[in-house]
Protein backbone atom coordinates (compact mmCIF):
# COMPACT_ATOMS: atom_id res chain seq x y z
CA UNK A 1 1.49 3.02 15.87
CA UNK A 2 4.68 3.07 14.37
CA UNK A 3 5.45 -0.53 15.08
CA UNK A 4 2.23 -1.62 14.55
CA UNK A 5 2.50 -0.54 10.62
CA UNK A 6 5.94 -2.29 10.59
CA UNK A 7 4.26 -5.58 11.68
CA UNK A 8 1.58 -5.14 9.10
CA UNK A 9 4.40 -4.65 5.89
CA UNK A 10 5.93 -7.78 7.68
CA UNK A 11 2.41 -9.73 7.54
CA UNK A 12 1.45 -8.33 3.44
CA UNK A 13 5.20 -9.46 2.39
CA UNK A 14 5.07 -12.64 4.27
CA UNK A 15 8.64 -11.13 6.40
CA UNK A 16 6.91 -13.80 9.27
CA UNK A 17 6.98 -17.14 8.38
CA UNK A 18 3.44 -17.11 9.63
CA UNK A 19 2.21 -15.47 6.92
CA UNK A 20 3.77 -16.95 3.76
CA UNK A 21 3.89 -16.89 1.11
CA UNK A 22 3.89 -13.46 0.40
CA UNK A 23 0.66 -11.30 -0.90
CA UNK A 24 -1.92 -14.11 0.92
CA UNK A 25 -2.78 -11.44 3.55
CA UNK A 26 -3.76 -8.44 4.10
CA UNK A 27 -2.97 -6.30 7.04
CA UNK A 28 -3.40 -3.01 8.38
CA UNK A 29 -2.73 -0.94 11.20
CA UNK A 30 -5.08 0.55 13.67
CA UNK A 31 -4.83 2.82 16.40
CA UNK A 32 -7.07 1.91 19.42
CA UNK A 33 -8.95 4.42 21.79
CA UNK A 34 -6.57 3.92 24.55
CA UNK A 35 -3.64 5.57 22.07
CA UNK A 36 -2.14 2.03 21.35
CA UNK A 37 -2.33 -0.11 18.15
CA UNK A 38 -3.18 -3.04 16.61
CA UNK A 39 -2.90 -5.56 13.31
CA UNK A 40 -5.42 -6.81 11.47
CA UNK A 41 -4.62 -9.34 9.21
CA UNK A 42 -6.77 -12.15 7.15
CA UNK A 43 -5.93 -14.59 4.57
CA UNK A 44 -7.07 -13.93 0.78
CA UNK A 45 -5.64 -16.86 -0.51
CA UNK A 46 -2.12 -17.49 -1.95
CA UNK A 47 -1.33 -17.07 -5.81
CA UNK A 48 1.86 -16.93 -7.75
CA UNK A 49 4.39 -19.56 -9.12
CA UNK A 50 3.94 -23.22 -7.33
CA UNK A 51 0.47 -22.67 -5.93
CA UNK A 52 -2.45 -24.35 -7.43
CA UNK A 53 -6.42 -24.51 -5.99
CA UNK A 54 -6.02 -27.41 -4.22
CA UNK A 55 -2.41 -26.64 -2.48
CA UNK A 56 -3.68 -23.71 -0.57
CA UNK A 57 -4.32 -24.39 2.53
């Protein structure tokens, strides 16, 4: 679970190019029934210096 919740802080900060810029996702961690984990992440759109309506993708 533990590296699950690292990947999530990775996705929220944007840490994986993936998932820039920072702050457009949200992501937790999850623990599963068979005792692993797992990320869930989604996009709530992108905000902040530079970004404008129609830039986001």
């Amino acid at each position: 679970m533990n590296r699950a919740s690292n990947q999530a802080h990775r996705v929220r900060t944007g840490k994986l190019a993936a998932f820039r810029p920072a702050g457009a996702f949200e992501a937790k961690a999850h623990g599963t029934k068979d005792g692993g984990a797992e990320v869930w992440a989604r996009y709530v759109g992108a905000s902040g210096p530079g970004w404008t309506r129609a830039e986001q993708p």
